[in-house]
C-alpha atoms as a PDB file:
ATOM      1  CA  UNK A   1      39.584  63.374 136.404  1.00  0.00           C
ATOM      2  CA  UNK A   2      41.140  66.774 135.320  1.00  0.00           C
ATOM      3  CA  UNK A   3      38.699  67.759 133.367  1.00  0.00           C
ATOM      4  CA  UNK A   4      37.090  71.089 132.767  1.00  0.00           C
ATOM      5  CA  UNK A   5      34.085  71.483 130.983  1.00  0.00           C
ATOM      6  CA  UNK A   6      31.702  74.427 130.712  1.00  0.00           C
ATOM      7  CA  UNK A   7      28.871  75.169 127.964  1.00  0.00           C
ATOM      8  CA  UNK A   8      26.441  78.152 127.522  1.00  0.00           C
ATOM      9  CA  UNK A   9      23.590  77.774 124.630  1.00  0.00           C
ATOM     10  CA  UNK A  10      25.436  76.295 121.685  1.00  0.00           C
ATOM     11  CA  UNK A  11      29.046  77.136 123.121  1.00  0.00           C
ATOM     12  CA  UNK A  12      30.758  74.134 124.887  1.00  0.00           C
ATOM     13  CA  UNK A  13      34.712  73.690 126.272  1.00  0.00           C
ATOM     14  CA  UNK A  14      36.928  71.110 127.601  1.00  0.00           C
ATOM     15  CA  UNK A  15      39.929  71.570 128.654  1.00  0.00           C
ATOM     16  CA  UNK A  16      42.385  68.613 129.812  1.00  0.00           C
ATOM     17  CA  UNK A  17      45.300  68.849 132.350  1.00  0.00           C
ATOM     18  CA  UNK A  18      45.382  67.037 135.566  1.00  0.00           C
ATOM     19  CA  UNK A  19      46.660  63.684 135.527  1.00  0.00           C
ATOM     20  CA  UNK A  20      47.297  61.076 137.737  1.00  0.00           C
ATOM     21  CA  UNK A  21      50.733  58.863 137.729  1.00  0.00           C
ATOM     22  CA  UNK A  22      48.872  55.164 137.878  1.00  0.00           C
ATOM     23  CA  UNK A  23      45.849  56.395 134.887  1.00  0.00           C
ATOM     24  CA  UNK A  24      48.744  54.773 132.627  1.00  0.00           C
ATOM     25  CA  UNK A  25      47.296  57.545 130.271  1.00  0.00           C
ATOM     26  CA  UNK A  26      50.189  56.936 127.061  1.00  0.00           C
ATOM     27  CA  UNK A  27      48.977  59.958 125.113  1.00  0.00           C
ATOM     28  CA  UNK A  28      50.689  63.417 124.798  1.00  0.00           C
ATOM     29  CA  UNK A  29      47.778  65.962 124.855  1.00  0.00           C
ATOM     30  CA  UNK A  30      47.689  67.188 128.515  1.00  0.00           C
ATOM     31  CA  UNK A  31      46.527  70.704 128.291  1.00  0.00           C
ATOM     32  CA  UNK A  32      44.311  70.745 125.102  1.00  0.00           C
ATOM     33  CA  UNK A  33      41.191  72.359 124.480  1.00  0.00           C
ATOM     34  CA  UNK A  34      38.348  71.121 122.579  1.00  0.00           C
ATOM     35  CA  UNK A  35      35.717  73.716 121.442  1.00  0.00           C
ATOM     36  CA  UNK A  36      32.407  73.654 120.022  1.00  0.00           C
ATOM     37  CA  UNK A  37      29.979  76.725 118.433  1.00  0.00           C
ATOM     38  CA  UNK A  38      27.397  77.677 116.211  1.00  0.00           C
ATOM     39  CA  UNK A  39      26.666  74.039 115.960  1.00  0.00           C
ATOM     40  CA  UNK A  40      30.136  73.156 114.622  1.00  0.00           C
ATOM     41  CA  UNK A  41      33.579  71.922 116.475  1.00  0.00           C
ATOM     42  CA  UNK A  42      35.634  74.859 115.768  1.00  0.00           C
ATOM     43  CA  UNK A  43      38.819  73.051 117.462  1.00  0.00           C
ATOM     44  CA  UNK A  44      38.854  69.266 117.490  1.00  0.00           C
ATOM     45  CA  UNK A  45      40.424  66.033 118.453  1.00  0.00           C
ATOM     46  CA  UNK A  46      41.287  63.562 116.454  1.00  0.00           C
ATOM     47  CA  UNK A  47      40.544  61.072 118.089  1.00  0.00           C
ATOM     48  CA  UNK A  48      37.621  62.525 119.758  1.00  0.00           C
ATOM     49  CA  UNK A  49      35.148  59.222 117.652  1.00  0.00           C
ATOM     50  CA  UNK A  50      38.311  56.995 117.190  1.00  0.00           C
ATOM     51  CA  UNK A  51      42.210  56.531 116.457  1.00  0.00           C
ATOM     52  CA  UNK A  52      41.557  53.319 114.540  1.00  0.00           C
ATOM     53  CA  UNK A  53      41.582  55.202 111.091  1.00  0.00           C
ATOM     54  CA  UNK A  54      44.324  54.772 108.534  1.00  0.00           C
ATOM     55  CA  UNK A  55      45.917  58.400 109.401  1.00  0.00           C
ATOM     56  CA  UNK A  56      46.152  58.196 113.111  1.00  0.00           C
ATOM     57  CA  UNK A  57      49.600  56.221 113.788  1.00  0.00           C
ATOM     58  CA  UNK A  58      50.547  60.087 114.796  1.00  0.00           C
ATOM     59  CA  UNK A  59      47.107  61.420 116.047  1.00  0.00           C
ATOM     60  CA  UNK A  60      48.684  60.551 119.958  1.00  0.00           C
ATOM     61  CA  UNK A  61      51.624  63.466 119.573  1.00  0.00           C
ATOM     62  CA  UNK A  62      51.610  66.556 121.430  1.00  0.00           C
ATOM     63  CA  UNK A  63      51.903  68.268 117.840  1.00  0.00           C
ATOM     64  CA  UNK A  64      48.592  67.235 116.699  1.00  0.00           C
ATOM     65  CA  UNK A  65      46.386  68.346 119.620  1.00  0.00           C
ATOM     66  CA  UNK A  66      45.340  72.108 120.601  1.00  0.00           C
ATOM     67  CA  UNK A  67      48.302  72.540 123.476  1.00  0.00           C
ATOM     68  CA  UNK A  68      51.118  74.908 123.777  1.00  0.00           C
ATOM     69  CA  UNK A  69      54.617  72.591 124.090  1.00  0.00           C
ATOM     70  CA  UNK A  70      57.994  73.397 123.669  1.00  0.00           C
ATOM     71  CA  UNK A  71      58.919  72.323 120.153  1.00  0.00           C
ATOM     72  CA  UNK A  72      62.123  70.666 120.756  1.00  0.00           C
ATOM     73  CA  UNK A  73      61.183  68.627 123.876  1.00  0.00           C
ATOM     74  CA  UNK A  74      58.943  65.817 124.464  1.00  0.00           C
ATOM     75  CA  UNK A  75      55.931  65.590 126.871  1.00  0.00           C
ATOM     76  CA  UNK A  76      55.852  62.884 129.023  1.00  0.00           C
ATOM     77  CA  UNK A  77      52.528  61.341 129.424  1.00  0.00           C
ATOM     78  CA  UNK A  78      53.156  58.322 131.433  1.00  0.00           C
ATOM     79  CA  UNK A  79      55.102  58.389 134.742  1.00  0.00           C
ATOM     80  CA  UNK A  80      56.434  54.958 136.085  1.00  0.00           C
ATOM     81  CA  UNK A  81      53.891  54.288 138.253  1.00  0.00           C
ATOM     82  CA  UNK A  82      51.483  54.452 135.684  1.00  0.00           C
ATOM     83  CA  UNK A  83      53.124  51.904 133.427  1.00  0.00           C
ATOM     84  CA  UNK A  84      53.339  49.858 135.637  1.00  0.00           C
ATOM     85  CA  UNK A  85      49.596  50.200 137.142  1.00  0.00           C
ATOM     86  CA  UNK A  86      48.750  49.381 133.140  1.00  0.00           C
ATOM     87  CA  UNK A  87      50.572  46.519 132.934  1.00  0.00           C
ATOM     88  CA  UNK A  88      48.842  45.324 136.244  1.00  0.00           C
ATOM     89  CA  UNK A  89      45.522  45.859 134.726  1.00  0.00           C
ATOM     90  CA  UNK A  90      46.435  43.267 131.934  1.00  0.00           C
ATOM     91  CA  UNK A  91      48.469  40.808 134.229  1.00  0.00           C
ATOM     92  CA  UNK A  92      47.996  39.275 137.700  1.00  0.00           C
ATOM     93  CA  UNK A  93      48.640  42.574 140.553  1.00  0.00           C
ATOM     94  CA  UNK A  94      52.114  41.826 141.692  1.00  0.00           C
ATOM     95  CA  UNK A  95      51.787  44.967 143.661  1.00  0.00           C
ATOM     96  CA  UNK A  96      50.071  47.367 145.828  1.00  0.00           C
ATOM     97  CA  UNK A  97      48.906  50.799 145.034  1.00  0.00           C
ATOM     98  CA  UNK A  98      48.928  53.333 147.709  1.00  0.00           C
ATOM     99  CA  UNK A  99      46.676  56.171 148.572  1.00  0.00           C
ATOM    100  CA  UNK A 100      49.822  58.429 148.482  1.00  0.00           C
ATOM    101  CA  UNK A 101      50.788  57.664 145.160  1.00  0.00           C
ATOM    102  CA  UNK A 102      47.554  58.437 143.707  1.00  0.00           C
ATOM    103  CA  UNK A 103      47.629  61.641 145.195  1.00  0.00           C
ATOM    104  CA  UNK A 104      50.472  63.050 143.136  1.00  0.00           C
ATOM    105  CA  UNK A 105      49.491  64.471 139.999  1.00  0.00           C
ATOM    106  CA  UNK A 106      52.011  65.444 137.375  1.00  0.00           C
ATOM    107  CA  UNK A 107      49.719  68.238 135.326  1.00  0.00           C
ATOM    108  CA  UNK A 108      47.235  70.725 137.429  1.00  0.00           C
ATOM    109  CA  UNK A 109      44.303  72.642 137.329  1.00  0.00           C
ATOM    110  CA  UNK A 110      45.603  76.138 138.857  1.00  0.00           C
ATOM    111  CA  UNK A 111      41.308  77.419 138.979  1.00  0.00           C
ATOM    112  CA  UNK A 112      38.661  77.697 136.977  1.00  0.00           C
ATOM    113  CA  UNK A 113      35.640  80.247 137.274  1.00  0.00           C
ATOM    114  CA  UNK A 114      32.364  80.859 135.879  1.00  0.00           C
ATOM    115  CA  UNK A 115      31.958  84.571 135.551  1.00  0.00           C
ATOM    116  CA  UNK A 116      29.339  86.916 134.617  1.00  0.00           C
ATOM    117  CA  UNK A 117      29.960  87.224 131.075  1.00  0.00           C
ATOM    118  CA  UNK A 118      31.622  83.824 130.281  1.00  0.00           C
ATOM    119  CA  UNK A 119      34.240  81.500 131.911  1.00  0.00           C
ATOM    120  CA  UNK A 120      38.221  81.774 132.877  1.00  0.00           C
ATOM    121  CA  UNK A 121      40.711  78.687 133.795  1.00  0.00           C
ATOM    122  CA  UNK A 122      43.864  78.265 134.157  1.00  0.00           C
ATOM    123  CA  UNK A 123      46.351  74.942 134.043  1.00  0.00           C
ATOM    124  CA  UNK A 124      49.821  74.111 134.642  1.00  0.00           C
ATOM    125  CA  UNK A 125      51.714  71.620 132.504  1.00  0.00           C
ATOM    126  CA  UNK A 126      55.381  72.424 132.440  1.00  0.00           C
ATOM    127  CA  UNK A 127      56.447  69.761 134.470  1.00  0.00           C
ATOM    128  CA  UNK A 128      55.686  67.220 132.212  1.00  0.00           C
ATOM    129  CA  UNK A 129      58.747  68.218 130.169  1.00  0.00           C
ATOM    130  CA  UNK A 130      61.212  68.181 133.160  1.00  0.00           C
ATOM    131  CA  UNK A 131      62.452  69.343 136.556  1.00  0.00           C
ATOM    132  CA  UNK A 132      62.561  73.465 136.378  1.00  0.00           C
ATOM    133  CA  UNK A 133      59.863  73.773 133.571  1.00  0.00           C
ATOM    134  CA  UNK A 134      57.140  76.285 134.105  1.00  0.00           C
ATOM    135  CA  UNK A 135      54.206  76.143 131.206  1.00  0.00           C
ATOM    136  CA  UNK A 136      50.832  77.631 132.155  1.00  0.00           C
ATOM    137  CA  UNK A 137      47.438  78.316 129.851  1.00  0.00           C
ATOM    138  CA  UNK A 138      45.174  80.715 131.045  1.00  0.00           C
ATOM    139  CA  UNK A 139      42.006  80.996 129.356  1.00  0.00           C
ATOM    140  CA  UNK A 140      39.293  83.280 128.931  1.00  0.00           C
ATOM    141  CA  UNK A 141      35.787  82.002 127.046  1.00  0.00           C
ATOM    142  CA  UNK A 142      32.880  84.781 126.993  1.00  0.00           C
ATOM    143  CA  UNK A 143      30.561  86.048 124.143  1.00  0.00           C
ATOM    144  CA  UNK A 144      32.213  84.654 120.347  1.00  0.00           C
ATOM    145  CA  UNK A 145      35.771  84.678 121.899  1.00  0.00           C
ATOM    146  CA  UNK A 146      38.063  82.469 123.677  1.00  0.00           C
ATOM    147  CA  UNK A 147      41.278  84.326 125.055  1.00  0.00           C
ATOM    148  CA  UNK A 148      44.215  82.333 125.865  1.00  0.00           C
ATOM    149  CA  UNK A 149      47.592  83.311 127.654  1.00  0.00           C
ATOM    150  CA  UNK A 150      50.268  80.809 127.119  1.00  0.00           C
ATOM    151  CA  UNK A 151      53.719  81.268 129.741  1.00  0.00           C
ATOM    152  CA  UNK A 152      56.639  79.169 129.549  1.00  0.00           C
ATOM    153  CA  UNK A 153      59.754  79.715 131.435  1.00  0.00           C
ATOM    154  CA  UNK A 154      63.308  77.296 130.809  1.00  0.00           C
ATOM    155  CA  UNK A 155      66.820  77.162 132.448  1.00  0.00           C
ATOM    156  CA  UNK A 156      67.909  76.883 129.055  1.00  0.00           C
ATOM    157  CA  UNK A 157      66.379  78.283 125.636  1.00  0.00           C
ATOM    158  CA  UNK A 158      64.030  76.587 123.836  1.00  0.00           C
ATOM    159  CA  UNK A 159      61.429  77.473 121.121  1.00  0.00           C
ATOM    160  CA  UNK A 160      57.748  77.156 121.734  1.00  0.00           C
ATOM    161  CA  UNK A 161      54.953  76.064 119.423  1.00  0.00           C
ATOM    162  CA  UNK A 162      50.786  76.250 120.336  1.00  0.00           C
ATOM    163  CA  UNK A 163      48.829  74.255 117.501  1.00  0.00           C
ATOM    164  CA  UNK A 164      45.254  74.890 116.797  1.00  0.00           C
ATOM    165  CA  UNK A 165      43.538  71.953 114.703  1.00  0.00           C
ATOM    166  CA  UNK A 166      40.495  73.046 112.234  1.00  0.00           C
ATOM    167  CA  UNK A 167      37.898  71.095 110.064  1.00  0.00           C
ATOM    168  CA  UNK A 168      38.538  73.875 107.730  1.00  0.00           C
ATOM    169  CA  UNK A 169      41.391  75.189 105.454  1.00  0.00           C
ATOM    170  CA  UNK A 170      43.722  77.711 107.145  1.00  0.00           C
ATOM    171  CA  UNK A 171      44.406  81.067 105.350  1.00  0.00           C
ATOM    172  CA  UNK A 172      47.614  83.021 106.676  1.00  0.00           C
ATOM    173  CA  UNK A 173      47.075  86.640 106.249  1.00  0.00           C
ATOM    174  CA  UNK A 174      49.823  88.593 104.650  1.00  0.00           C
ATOM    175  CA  UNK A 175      50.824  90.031 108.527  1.00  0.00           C
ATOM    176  CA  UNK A 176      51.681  86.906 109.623  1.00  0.00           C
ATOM    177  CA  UNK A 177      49.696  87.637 112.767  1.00  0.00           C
ATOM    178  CA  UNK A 178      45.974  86.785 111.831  1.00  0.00           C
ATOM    179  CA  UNK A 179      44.802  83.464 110.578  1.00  0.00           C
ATOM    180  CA  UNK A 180      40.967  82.465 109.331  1.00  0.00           C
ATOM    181  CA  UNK A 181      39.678  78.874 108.912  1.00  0.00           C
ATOM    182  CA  UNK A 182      35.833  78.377 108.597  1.00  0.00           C
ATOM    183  CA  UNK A 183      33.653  81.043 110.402  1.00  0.00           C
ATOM    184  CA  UNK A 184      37.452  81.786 112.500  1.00  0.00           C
ATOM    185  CA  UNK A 185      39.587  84.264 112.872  1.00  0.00           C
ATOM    186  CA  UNK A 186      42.978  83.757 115.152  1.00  0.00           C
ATOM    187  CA  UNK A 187      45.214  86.976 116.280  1.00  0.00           C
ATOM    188  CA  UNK A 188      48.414  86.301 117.925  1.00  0.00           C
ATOM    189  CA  UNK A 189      49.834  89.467 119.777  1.00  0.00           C
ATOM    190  CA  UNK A 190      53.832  88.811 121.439  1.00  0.00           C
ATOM    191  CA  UNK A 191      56.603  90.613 121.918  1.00  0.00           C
ATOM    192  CA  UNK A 192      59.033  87.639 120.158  1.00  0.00           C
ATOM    193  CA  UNK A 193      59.099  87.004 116.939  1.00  0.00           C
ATOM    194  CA  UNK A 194      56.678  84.292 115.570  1.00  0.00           C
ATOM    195  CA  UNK A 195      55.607  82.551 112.171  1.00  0.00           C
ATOM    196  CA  UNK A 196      52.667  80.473 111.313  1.00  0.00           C
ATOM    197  CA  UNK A 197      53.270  76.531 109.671  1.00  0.00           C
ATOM    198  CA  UNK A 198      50.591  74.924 108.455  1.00  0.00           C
ATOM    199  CA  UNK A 199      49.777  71.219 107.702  1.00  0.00           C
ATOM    200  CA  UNK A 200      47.207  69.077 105.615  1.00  0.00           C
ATOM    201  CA  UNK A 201      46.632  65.410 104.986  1.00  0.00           C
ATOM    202  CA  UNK A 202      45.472  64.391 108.546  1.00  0.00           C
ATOM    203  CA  UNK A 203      41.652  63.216 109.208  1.00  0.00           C
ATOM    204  CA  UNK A 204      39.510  62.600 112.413  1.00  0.00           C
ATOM    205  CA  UNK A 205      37.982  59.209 113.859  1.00  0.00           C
ATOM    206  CA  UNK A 206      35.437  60.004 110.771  1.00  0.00           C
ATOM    207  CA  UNK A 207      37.876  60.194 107.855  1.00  0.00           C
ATOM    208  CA  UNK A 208      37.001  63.832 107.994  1.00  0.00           C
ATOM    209  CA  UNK A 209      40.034  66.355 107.231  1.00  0.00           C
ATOM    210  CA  UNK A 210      41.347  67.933 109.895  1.00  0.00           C
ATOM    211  CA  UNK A 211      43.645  71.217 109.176  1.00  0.00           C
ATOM    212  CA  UNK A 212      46.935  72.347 111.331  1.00  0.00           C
ATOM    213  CA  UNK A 213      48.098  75.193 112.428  1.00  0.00           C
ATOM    214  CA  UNK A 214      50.995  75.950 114.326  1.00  0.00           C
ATOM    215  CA  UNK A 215      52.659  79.331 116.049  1.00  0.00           C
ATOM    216  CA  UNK A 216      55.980  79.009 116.118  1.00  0.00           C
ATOM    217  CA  UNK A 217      58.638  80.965 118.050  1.00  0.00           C
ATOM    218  CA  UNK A 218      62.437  81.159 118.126  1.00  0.00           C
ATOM    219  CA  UNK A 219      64.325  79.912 121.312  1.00  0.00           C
ATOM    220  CA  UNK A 220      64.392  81.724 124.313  1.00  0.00           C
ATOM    221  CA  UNK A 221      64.333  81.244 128.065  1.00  0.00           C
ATOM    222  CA  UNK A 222      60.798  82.650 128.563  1.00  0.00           C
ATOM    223  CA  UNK A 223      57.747  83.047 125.730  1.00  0.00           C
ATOM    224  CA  UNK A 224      54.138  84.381 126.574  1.00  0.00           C
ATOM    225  CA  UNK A 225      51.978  84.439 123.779  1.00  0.00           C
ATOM    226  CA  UNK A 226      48.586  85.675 123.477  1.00  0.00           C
ATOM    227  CA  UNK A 227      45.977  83.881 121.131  1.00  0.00           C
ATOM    228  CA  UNK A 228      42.560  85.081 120.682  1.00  0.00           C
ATOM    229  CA  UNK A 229      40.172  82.850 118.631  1.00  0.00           C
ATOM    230  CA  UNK A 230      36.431  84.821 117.169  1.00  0.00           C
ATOM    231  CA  UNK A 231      34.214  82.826 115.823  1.00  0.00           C
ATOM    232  CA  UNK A 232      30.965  84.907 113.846  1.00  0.00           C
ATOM    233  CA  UNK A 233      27.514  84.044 114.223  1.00  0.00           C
ATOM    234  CA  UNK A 234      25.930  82.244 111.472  1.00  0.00           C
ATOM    235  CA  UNK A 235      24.293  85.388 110.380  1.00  0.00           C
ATOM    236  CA  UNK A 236      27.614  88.108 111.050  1.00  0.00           C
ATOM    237  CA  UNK A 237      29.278  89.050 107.748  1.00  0.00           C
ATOM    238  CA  UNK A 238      33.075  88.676 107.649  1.00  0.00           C
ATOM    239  CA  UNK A 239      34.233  92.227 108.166  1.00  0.00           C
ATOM    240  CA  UNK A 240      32.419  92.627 111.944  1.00  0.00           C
ATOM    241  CA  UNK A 241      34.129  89.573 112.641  1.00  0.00           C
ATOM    242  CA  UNK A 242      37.583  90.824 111.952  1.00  0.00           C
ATOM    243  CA  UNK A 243      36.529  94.121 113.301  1.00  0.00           C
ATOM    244  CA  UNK A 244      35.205  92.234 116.481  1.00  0.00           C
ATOM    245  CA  UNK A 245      38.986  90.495 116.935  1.00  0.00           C
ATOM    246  CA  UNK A 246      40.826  93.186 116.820  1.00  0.00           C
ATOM    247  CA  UNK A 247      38.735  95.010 119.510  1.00  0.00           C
ATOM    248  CA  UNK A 248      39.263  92.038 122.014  1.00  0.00           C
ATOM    249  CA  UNK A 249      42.741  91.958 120.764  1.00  0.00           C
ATOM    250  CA  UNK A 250      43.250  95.671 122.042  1.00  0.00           C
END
């Protein structure tokens, strides 16, 4: 299925990537996370319940789901094989699907491992932007932390954006490198030059508000960016928080 899930206590993840060309999956968030802790969905989907609301005519883009993307280019979520394996689920099968052809996916898993302290993956999704497209996420969950590594790498430049979705209100610090939103706090450490764009308005399958926030670089023929996303404990005041961030940050 291409799904990677892992939970400890109250901390669960799911991360999406490999897909098959005849799922006929139409919908551009290969390579999102979802995240839950402390009882709450820190980083949802919108269309986790449903995408029948009144807000979700965009809830399918790339732009509204937790992936990293290039910003000028368009995933592709649905090969030819897979349209036409849809359309053979709602007609009379005119053809015949091969063993081969399922085989071939068009987003990977690269690993996954549970560790000692927590849990590490890694996925590849470049390709479903075009020949000569590399685009990994590596991930690291363990303790109130989840680590990620985003890598891109283009013939030509192009400018990358990673988009985190909240239930909560983001607040951009005056740095323009640390970002809180509920009990979070996100740190983005690069070597490029970055900014943070935020957007309101949107809701989840629940007509509950849901909050964006996007890192957003200038073009270039390779990006890595580093994200790291703390969460406090119900009972952890504010400053440890930021403290604690910083420290996995370093």
């Amino acid at each position: 299925s291409g799904l990677l899930t892992w939970r400890q206590g109250s901390t669960k993840l799911l991360v999406a990537a490999e897909r098959n060309p005849y799922t006929g999956h139409f919908h551009e968030d290969r390579g999102e996370i979802v995240l839950q802790a402390e009882g709450e969905t820190l980083l949802p989907d919108l269309g986790t319940v449903s995408y029948g609301n009144s807000k979700s005519l965009l809830m399918d883009k790339q732009s509204y789901h937790n992936v990293a993307c290039p910003a000028d280019l368009t995933m592709r979520p649905e090969s030819e094989a897979g349209m036409k394996a849809a359309a053979a689920a709602a007609f009379p099968i005119t053809e015949e699907l091969t063993i081969e052809d399922m085989a071939i996916p068009e987003a990977k898993i690269l690993y996954h491992d549970v560790l000692e302290d927590g849990y590490a993956f890694g996925v590849e999704t470049g390709m479903l932007f075009g020949e000569g497209i590399r685009g990994t996420r590596q991930g690291r969950l363990g303790g109130q932390s989840l680590k990620l590594t985003d890598s891109w790498q283009f013939a030509e430049p192009h400018p990358l954006q990673v988009t985190f979705l909240s239930c909560h209100p983001w607040n951009i610090r005056e740095d323009g490198r640390l970002a809180e939103s509920g009990i979070m706090t996100l740190s983005v450490r690069t070597e490029e030059e970055t900014w943070f764009e935020t957007e309101s308005g949107m809701t989840d399958g629940q007509e509950r508000a849901v909050h964006i926030l996007r890192i957003r670089t200038r073009e270039a023929a390779s990006h890595t960016i580093l994200s790291c996303l703390t969460w406090k404990r119900k009972e952890m005041s504010e400053d440890n928080t930021g403290a604690e961030n910083r420290r996995i940050l370093q």
